[in-house]
Structures are given as structure tokens and as C-alpha cells.
C-alpha atoms as a PDB file:
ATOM      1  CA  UNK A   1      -0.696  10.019   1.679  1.00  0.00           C
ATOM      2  CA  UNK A   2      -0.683  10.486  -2.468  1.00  0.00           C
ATOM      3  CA  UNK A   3       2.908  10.922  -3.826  1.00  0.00           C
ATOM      4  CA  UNK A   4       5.159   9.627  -6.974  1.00  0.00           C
ATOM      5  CA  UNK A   5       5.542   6.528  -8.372  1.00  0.00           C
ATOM      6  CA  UNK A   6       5.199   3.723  -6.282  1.00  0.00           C
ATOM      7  CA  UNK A   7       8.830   2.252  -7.017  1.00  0.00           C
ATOM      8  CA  UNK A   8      10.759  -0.458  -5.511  1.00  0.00           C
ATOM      9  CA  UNK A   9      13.512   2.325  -3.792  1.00  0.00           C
ATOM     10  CA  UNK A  10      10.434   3.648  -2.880  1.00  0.00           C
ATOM     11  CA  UNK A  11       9.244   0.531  -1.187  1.00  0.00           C
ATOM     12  CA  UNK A  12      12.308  -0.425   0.548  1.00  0.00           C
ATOM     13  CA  UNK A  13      12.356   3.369   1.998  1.00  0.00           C
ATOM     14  CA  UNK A  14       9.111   2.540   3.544  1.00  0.00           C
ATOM     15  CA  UNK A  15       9.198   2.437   7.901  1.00  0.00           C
ATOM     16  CA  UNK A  16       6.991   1.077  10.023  1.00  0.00           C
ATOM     17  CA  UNK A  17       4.859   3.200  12.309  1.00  0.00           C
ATOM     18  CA  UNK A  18       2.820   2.405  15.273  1.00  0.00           C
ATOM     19  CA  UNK A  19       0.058   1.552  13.587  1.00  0.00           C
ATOM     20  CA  UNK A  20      -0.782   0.566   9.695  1.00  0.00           C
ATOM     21  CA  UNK A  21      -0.382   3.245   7.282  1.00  0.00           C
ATOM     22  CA  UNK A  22      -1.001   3.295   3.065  1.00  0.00           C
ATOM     23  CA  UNK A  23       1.536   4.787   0.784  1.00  0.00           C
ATOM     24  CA  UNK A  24      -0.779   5.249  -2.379  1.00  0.00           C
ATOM     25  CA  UNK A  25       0.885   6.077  -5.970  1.00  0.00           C
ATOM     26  CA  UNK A  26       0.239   9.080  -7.455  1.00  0.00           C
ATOM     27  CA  UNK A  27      -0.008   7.863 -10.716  1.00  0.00           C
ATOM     28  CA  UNK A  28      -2.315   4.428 -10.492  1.00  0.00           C
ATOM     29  CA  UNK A  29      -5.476   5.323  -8.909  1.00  0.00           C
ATOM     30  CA  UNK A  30      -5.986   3.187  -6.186  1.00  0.00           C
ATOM     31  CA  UNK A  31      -2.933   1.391  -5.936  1.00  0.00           C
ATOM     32  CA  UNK A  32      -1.141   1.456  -2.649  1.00  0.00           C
ATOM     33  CA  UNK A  33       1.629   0.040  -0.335  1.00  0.00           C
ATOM     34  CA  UNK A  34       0.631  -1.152   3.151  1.00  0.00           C
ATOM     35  CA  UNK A  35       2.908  -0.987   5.884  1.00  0.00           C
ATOM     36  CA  UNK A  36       2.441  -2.855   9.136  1.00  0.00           C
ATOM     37  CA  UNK A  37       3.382  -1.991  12.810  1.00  0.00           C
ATOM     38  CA  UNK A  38       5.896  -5.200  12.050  1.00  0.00           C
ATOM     39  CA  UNK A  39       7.431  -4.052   8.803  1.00  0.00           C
ATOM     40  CA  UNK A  40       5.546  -6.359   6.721  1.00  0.00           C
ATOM     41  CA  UNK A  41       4.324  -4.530   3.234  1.00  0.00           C
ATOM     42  CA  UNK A  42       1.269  -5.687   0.867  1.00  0.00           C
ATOM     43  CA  UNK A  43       0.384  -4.320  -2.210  1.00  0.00           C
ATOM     44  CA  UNK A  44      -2.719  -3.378  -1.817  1.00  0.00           C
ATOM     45  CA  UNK A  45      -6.133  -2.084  -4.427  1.00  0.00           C
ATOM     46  CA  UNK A  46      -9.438  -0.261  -3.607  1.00  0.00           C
ATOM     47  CA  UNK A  47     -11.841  -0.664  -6.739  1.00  0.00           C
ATOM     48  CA  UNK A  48     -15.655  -0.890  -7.279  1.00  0.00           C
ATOM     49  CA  UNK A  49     -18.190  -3.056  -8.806  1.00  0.00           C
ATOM     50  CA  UNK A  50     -20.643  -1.002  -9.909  1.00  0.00           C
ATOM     51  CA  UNK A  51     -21.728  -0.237  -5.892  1.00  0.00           C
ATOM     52  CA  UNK A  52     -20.981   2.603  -3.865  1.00  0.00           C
ATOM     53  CA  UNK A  53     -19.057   0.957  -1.553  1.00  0.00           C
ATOM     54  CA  UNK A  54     -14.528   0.408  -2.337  1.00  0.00           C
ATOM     55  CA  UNK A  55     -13.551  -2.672  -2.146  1.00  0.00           C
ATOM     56  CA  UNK A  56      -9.815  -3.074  -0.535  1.00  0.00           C
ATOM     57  CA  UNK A  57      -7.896  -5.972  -2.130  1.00  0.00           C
ATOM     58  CA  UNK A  58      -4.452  -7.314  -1.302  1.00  0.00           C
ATOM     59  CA  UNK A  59      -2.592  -8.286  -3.959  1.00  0.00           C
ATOM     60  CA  UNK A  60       0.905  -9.347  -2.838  1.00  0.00           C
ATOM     61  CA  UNK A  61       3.026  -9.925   0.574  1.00  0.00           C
ATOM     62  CA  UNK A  62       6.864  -8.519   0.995  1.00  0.00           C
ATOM     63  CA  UNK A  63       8.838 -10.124   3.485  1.00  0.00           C
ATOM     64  CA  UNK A  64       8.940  -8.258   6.783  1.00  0.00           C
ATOM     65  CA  UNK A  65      12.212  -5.873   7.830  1.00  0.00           C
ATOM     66  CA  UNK A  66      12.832  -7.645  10.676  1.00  0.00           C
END
């Protein structure tokens, strides 16, 4: 799911779902939020390396909701 700015009201407005879900910014290719069944977010990355196949990166931890 592509939308705005990946912000920080934007982060806190994120839910968890049943399963894992990415909330990727429509600005910054490839920059996302994950969301876990628990609540807990990571910023997440898909780049490449010169191969065909995305790499998926996490770059930081939030604190779960719960």
C-alpha cells in the first residue's frame, strides 16, 4: 500500500492486523513501515546490488503498542 509521507503521526496511526503488513512512502522509493501481528513497527528498505533480485533490509525497531 503506496501513500504520503511516511511521518511520525503517520506511524503512530499505524494498527496491527492479523498478519504483517508494509506501509511504503510515497515519496522514498522503497522505504517502508512494517507492522507486526503484535504492534511492533520496523523501518524497513528493499534495494539492489546490481542483481535482479530486492534485497529487504531493516533498519530500525519501534517499541510495540502493547
Amino acid at each position: 500500500m503506496a501513500g504520503g509521507r511516511i511521518t511520525k503521526r503517520t506511524v503512530d496511526a499505524l494498527k496491527a492486523a492479523k498478519s504483517d503488513y508494509v506501509r511504503w512512502d510515497g515519496d522514498l522509493k522503497g522505504f517502508g513501515v512494517r507492522v507486526r501481528p503484535s504492534g511492533a513497527k520496523s523501518f524497513v528498505a528493499v534495494y539492489r546490488t546490481g542483481g535482479e533480485t530486492p534485497l529487504f533490509e531493516k533498519l530500525r525497531s519501534e517499541p510495540s503498542a502493547s
